[in-house]
Protein backbone atom coordinates (compact mmCIF):
# COMPACT_ATOMS: atom_id res chain seq x y z
CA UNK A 1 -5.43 -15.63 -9.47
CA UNK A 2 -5.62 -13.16 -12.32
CA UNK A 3 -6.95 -9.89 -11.83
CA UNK A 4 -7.84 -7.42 -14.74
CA UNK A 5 -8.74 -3.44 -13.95
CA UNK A 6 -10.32 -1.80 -16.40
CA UNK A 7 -8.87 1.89 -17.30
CA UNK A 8 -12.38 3.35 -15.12
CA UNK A 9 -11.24 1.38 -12.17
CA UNK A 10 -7.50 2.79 -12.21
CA UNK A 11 -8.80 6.40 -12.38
CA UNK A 12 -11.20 5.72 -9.42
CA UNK A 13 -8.15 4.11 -7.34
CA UNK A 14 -6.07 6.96 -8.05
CA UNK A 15 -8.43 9.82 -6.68
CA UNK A 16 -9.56 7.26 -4.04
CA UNK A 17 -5.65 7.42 -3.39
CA UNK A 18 -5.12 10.91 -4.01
CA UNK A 19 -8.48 12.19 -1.90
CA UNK A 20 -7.51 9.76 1.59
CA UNK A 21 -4.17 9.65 1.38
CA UNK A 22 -1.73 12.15 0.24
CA UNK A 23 -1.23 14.98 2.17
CA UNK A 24 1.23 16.94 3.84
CA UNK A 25 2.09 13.92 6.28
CA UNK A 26 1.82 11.20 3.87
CA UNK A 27 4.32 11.01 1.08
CA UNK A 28 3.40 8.47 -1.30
CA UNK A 29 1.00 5.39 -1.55
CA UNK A 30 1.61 2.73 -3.95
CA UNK A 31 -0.54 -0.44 -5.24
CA UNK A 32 1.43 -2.89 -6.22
CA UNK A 33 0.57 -6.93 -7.46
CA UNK A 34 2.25 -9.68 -5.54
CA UNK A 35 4.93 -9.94 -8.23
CA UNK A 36 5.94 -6.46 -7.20
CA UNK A 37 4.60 -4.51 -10.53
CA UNK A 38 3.38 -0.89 -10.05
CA UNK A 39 0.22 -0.68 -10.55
CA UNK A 40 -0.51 2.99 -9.62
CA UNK A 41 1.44 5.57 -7.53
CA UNK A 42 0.14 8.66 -6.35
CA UNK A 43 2.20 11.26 -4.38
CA UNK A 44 2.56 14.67 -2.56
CA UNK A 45 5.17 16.12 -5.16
CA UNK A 46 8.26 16.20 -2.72
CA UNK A 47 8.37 12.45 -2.85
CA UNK A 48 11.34 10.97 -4.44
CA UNK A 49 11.55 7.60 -4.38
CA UNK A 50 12.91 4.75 -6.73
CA UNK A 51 9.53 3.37 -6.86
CA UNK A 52 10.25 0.46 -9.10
CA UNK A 53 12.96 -0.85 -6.65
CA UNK A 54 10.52 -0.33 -3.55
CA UNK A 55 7.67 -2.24 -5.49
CA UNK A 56 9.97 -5.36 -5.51
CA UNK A 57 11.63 -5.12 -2.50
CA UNK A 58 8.33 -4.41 -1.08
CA UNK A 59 6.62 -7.38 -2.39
CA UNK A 60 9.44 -9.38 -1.28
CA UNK A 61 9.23 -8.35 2.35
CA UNK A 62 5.64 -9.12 2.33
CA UNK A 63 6.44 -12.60 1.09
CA UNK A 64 8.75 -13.30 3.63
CA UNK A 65 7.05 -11.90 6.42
CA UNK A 66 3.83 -14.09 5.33
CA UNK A 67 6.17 -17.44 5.36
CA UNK A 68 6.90 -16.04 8.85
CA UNK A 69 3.27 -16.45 9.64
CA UNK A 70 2.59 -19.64 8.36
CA UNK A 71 5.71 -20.80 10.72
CA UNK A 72 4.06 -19.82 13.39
CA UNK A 73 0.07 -20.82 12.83
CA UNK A 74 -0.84 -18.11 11.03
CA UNK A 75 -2.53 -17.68 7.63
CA UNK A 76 -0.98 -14.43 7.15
CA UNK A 77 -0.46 -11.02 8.22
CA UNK A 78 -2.80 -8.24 6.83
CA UNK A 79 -0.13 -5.41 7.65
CA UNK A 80 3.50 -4.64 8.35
CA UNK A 81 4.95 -1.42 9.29
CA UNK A 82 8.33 -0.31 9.58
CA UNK A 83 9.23 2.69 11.31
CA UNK A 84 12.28 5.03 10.95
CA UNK A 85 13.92 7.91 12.19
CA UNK A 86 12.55 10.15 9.30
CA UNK A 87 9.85 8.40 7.33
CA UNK A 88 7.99 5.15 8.10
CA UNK A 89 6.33 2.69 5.96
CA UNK A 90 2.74 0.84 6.23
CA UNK A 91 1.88 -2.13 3.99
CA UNK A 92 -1.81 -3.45 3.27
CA UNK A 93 -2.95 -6.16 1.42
CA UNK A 94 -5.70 -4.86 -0.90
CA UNK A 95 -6.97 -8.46 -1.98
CA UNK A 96 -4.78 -11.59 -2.65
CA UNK A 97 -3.86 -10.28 -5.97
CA UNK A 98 -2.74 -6.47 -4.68
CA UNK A 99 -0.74 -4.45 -1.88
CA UNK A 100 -0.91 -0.74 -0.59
CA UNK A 101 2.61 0.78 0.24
CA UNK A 102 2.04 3.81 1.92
CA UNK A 103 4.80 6.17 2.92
CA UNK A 104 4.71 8.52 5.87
CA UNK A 105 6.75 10.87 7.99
CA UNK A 106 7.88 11.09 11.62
CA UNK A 107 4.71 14.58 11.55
CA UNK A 108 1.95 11.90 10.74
CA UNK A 109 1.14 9.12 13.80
CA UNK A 110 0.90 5.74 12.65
CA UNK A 111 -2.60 5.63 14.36
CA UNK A 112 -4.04 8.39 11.64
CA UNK A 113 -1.87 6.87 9.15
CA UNK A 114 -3.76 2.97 9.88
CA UNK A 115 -7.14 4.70 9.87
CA UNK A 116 -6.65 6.65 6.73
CA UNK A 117 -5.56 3.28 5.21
CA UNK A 118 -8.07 1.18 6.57
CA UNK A 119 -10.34 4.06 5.15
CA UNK A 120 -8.83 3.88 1.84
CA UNK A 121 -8.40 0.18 1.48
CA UNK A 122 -12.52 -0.24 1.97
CA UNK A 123 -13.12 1.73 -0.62
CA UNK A 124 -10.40 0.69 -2.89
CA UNK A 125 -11.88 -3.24 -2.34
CA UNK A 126 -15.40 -1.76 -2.97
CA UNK A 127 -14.16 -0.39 -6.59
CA UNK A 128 -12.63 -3.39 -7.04
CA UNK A 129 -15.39 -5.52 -7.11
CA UNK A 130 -17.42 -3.50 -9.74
């Protein structure tokens, strides 16, 4: 499927992105395509990641873990999360087309982090679709 945003759209997702998600607990949230392309980043000013490398390696894991679910019955999985000593990391899918990487530390739970997302995502989809 293509997908085309329109420079309006990309500033809406980026305050959408900046407003619900980055904070003190939350370090970075990145949309990327299935392909792994960045197509906006937004974060808290202490994060420094290699961002290109995560978008691909990000993208990849989702792939994989997606073949996983067809293995087993499933169509897909919506989410993955990975958690580590010092910072964690929550993937979305967005639509078909897009994913939300969302970086967090071991100060935010991942139950405020999956209801900020959910949050976000909604209205993310909603922009989206105008």
């Amino acid at each position: 499927m293509e997908y085309s945003l329109d420079q309006r759209q990309l500033d809406q997702i980026e305050t959408v992105l900046q407003k619900n998600l980055i904070s003190e607990e939350i370090d970075c949230a990145v949309i990327i395509d299935m392909a792994g392309n960045i197509i906006t980043d937004q974060n808290n000013g202490r994060a420094n990641y290699d961002i290109y490398s995560l978008a691909a390696l990000a993208a990849g894991n989702f792939g994989a873990v997606n073949a996983i679910a067809n293995i087993i019955g499933e169509r897909e999985f919506s989410l993955l999360y990975h958690k580590g000593k010092n910072k964690s990391i929550h993937f979305s899918r967005l639509t078909s087309d897009f994913l939300l990487v969302t970086i967090f530390g071991v100060e935010s739970s991942l139950g405020y982090v999956r209801l900020k997302v959910a949050e976000t995502v909604e209205k993310i989809q909603r922009l989206l679709k105008t």
